[in-house]
Protein backbone atom coordinates (compact mmCIF):
# COMPACT_ATOMS: atom_id res chain seq x y z
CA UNK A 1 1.13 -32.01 16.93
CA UNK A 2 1.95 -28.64 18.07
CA UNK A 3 1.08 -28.31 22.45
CA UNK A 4 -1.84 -26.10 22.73
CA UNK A 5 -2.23 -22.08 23.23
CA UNK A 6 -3.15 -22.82 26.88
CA UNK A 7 0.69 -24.76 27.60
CA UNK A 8 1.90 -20.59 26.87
CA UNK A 9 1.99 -19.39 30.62
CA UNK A 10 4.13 -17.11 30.36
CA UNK A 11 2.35 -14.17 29.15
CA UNK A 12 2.91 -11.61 31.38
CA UNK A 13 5.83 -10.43 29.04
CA UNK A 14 4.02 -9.40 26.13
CA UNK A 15 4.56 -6.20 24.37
CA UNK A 16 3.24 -6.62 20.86
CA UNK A 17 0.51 -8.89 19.75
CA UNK A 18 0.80 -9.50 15.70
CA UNK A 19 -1.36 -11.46 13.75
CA UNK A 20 -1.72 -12.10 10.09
CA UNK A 21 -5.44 -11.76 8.21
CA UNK A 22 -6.83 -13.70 6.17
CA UNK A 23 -7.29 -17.31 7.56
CA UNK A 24 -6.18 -16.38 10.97
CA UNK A 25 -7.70 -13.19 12.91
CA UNK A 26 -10.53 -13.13 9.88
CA UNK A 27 -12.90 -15.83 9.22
CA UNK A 28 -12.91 -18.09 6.02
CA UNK A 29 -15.53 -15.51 4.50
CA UNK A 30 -13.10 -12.37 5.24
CA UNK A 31 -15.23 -11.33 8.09
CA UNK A 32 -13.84 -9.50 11.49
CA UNK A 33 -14.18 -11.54 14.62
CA UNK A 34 -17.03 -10.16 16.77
CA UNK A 35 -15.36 -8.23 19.75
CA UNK A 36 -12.52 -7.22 17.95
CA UNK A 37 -12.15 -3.49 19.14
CA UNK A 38 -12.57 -4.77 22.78
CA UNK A 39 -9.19 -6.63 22.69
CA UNK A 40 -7.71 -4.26 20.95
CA UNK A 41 -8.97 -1.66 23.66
CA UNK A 42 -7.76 -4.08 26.45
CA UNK A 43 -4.46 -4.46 24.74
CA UNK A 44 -3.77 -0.46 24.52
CA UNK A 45 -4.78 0.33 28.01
CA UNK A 46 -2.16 -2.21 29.17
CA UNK A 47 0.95 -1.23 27.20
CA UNK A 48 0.52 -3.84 24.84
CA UNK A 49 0.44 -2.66 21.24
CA UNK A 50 -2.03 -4.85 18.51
CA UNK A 51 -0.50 -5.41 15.32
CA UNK A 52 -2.04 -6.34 12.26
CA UNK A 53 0.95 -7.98 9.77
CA UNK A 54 -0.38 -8.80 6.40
CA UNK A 55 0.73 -8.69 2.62
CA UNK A 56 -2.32 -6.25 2.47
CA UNK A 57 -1.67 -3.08 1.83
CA UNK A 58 -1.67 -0.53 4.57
CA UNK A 59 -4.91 1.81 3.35
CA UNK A 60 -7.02 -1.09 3.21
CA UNK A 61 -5.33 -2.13 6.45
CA UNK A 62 -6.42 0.90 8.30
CA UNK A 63 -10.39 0.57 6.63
CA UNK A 64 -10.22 -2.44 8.41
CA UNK A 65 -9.93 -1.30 12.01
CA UNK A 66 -11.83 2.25 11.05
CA UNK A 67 -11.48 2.81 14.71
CA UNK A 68 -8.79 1.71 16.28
CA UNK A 69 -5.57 2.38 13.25
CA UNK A 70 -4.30 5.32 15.13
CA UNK A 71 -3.69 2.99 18.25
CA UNK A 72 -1.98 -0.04 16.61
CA UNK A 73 0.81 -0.84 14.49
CA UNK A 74 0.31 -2.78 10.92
CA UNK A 75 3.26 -4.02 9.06
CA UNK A 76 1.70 -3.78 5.50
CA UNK A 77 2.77 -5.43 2.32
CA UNK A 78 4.44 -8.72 4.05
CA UNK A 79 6.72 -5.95 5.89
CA UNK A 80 7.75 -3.99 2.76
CA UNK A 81 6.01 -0.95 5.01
CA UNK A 82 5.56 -0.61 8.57
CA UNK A 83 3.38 2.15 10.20
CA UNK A 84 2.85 2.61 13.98
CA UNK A 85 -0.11 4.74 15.03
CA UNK A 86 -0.08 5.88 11.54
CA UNK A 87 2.91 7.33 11.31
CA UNK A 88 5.15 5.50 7.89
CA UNK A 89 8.03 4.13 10.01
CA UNK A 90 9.87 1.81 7.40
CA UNK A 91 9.57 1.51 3.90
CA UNK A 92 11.40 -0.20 1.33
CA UNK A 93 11.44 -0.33 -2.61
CA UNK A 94 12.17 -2.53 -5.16
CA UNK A 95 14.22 -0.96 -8.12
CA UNK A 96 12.75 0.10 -11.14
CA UNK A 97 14.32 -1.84 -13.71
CA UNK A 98 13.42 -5.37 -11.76
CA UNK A 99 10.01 -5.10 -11.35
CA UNK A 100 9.45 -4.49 -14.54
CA UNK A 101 11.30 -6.97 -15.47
CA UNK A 102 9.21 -9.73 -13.17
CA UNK A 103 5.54 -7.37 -14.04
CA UNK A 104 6.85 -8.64 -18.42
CA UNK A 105 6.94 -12.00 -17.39
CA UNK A 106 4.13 -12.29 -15.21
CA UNK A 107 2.00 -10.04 -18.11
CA UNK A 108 3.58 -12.94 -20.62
CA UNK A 109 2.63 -15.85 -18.70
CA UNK A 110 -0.62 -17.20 -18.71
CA UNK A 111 -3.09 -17.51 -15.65
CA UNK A 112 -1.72 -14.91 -13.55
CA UNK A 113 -2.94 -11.53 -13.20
CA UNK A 114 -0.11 -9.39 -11.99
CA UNK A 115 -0.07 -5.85 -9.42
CA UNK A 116 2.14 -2.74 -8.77
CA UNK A 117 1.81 -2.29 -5.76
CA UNK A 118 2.47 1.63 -5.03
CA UNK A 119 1.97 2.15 -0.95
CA UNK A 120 -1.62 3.74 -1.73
CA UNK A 121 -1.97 2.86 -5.11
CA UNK A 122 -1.85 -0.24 -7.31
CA UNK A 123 -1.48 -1.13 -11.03
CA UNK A 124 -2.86 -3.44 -13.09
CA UNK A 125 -3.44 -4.73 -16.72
CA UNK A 126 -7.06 -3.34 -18.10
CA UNK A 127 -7.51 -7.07 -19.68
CA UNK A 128 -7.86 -8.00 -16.00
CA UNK A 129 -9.71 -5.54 -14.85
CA UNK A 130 -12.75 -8.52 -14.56
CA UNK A 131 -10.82 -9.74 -11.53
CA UNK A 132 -11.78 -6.82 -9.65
CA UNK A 133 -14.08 -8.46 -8.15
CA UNK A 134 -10.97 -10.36 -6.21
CA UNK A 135 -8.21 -7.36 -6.34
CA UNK A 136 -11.08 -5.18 -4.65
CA UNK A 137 -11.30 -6.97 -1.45
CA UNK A 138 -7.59 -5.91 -1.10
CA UNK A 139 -7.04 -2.76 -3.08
CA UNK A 140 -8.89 0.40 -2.94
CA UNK A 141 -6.67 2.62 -5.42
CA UNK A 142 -6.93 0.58 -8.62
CA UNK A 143 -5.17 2.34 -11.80
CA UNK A 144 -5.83 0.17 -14.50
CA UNK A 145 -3.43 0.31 -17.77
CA UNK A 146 -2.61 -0.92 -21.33
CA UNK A 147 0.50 -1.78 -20.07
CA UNK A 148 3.38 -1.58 -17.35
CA UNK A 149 6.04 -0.61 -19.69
CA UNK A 150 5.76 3.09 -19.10
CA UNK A 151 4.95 3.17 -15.04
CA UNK A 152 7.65 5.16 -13.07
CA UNK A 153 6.39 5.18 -9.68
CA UNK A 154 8.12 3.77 -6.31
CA UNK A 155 6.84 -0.11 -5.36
CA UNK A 156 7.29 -1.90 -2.19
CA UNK A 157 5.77 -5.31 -3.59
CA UNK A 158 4.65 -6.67 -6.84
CA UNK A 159 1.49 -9.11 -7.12
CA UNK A 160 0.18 -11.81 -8.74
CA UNK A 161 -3.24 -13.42 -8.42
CA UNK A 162 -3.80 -16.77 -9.47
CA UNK A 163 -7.81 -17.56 -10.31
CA UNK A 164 -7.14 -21.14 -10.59
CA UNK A 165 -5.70 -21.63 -6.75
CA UNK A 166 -2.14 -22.44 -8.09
CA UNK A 167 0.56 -20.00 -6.45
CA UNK A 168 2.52 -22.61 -5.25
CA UNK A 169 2.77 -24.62 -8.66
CA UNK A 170 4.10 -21.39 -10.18
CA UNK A 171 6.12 -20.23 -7.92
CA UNK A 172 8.27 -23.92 -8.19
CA UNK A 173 8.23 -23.90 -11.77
CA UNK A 174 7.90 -20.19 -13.25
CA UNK A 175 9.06 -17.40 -10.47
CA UNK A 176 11.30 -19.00 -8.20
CA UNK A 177 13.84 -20.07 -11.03
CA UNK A 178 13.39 -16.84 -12.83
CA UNK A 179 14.04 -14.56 -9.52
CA UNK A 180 14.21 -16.28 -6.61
CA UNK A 181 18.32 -15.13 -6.88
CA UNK A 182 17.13 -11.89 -6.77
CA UNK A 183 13.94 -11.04 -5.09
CA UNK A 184 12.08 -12.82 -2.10
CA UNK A 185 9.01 -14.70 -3.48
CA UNK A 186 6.31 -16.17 -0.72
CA UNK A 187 2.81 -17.59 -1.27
CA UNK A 188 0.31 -15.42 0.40
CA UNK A 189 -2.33 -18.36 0.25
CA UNK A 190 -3.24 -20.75 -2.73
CA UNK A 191 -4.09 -17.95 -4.95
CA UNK A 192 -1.20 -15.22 -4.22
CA UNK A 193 2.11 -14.99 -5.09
CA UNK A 194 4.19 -11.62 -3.58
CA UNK A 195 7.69 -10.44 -4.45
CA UNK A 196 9.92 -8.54 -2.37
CA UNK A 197 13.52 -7.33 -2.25
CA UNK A 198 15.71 -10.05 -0.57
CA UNK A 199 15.57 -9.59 3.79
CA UNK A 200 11.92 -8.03 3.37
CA UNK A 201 9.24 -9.93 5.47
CA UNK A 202 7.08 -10.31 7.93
CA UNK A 203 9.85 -11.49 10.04
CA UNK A 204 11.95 -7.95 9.15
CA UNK A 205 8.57 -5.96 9.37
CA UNK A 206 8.03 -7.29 12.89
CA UNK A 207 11.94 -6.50 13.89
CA UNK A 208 11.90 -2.67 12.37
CA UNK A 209 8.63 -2.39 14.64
CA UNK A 210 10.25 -4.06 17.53
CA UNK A 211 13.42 -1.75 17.66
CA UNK A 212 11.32 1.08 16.76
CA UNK A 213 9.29 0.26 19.87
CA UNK A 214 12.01 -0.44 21.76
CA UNK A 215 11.01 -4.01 22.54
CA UNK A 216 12.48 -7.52 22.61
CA UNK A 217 11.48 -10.32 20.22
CA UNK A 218 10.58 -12.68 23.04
CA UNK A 219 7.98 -9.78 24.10
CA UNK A 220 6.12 -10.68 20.79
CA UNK A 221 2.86 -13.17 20.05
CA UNK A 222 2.24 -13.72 16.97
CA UNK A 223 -0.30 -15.77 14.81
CA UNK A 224 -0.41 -17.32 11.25
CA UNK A 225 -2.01 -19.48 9.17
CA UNK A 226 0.77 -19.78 6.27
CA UNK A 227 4.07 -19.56 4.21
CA UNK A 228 4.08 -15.70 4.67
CA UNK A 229 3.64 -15.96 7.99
CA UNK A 230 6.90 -18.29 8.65
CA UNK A 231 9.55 -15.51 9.09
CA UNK A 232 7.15 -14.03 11.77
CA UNK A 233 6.37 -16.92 13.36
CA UNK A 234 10.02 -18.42 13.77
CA UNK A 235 11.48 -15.02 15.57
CA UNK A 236 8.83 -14.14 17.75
CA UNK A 237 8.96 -15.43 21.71
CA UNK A 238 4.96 -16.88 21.51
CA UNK A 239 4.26 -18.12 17.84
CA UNK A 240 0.72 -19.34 17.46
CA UNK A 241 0.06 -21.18 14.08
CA UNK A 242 -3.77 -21.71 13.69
CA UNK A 243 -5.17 -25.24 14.02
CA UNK A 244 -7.14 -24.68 10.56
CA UNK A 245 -3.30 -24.41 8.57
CA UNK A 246 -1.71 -26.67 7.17
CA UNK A 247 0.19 -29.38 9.34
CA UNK A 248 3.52 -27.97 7.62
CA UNK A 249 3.21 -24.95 9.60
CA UNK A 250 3.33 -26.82 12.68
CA UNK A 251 7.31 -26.71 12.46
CA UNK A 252 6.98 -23.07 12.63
CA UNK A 253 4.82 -22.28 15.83
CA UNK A 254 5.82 -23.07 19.39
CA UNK A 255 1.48 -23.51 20.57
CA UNK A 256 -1.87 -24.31 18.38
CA UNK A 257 -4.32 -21.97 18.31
CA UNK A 258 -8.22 -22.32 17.84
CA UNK A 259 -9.44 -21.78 14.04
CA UNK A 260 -10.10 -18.70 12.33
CA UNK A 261 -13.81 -19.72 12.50
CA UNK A 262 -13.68 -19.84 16.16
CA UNK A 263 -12.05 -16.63 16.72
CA UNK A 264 -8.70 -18.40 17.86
CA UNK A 265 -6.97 -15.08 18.12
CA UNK A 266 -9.35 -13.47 20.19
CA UNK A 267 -9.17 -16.21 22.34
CA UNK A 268 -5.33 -15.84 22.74
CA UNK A 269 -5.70 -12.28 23.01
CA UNK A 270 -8.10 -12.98 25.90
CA UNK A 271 -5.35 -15.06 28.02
CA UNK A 272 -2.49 -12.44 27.29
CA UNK A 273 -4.83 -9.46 29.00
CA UNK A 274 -5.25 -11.26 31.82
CA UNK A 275 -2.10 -12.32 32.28
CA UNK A 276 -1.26 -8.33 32.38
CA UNK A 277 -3.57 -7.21 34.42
């Protein structure tokens, strides 16, 4: 068992708070902490940026802090973009020819529903267009389409939803042995699976932001709930892995933070503004 939040005493440090979504700053039914804006307020008026790292994209990344995006970073698309204040400071893209190569496979291979993801805009099949209902809570822009096969358009990340819960069954025995050579395939959850180019995570988001900022890693807290959240977690100087994950993740945090449901990050957040004041 992981030593609790309140063994981190050294706070005073901290430059850059970063925390993952869903399942760690927002509660099991997707909803924003109460108080939110307040710690992110506290945070800027000390020098201490808020960070919001997720394998959301960023638009739907700045709807969800309608008030505060200009003043925070968010490393979007499990790091395949970075913006700070808004301004696009990293971006990366996969090459053409592979993800349509994993988008035929995934459109091939039943119980998956796969998505382009295009910085502002996404892709997707119209026979799945009844999971919208799901890809809506994360994407905006939704172009659906007979088919991939003709899309020419830069993507950062590429997609798939699984309705039946079972990333992690598919990633073992489908994905990872098709591209796991090639690409770098996480679980975003039971029911996501996201491919990247090889070196692009939250871990590299977080260390473009850091040098960008001018910052050390040991200057950075960070929270997460899951396997997406490991290359953050294991760089950072304060790694806070939520006491609702998995006991797995427990390798990968240095302190145990209250649950999602209990506003665990806020309470963290709490600690680190006092400690800079």
């Amino acid at each position: 068992m992981l030593p609790s939040y309140l063994c981190d005493n050294d706070l005073s440090s901290i430059k850059l708070v970063a925390t993952d979504m869903d399942l760690t700053l927002l509660a099991d039914d997707k909803s924003m902490p109460e108080g939110i804006g307040e710690r992110i307020d506290a945070l800027t008026e000390r020098g201490i940026i808020f960070c919001a790292a997720s394998g959301r994209p960023g638009p739907t990344l700045r709807e969800s802090f309608p008030d505060h995006h200009s003043d925070m970073a968010i490393v979007a698309d499990n790091g395949a973009s970075v913006y700070l204040r808004d301004e696009l400071i990293y971006r990366d893209l996969i090459s053409r020819p592979l993800y349509h190569e994993v988008l035929s496979l995934a459109s091939n291979t039943p119980g998956g529903v796969p998505v382009l993801c295009a910085f502002d805009d996404v892709y997707a099949l119209e026979r799945d267009r009844g999971h919208e209902d799901v890809l809506g809570i994360y994407y905006r822009s939704i172009t659906y389409v007979d088919s991939f096969a003709g899309l020419d358009v830069d993507s950062n990340k590429i997609s798939i939803y699984f309705p039946d819960w079972d990333s992690k069954k598919n990633l073992d025995e489908i994905y990872a042995p098709a591209f796991g050579t090639r690409l770098y395939l996480t679980c975003a959850g039971d029911e996501w699976l996201d491919f990247m180019n090889i070196g692009v995570d939250k871990g590299s988001g977080i260390r473009h932001l850091v040098e960008h900022l001018g910052i050390g890693l040991t200057d950075v807290a960070a929270f997460g709930d899951t396997y997406n959240d490991i290359p953050m977690l294991d760089i950072v100087g304060h790694s806070y892995v939520m006491s609702n994950a998995a006991e797995h993740m427990h390798a990968h945090g240095k302190f145990l933070a209250p649950t999602n449901n209990e506003a665990g990050v806020l309470t963290v957040i709490d600690r680190i503004v006092k400690a800079a004041e």
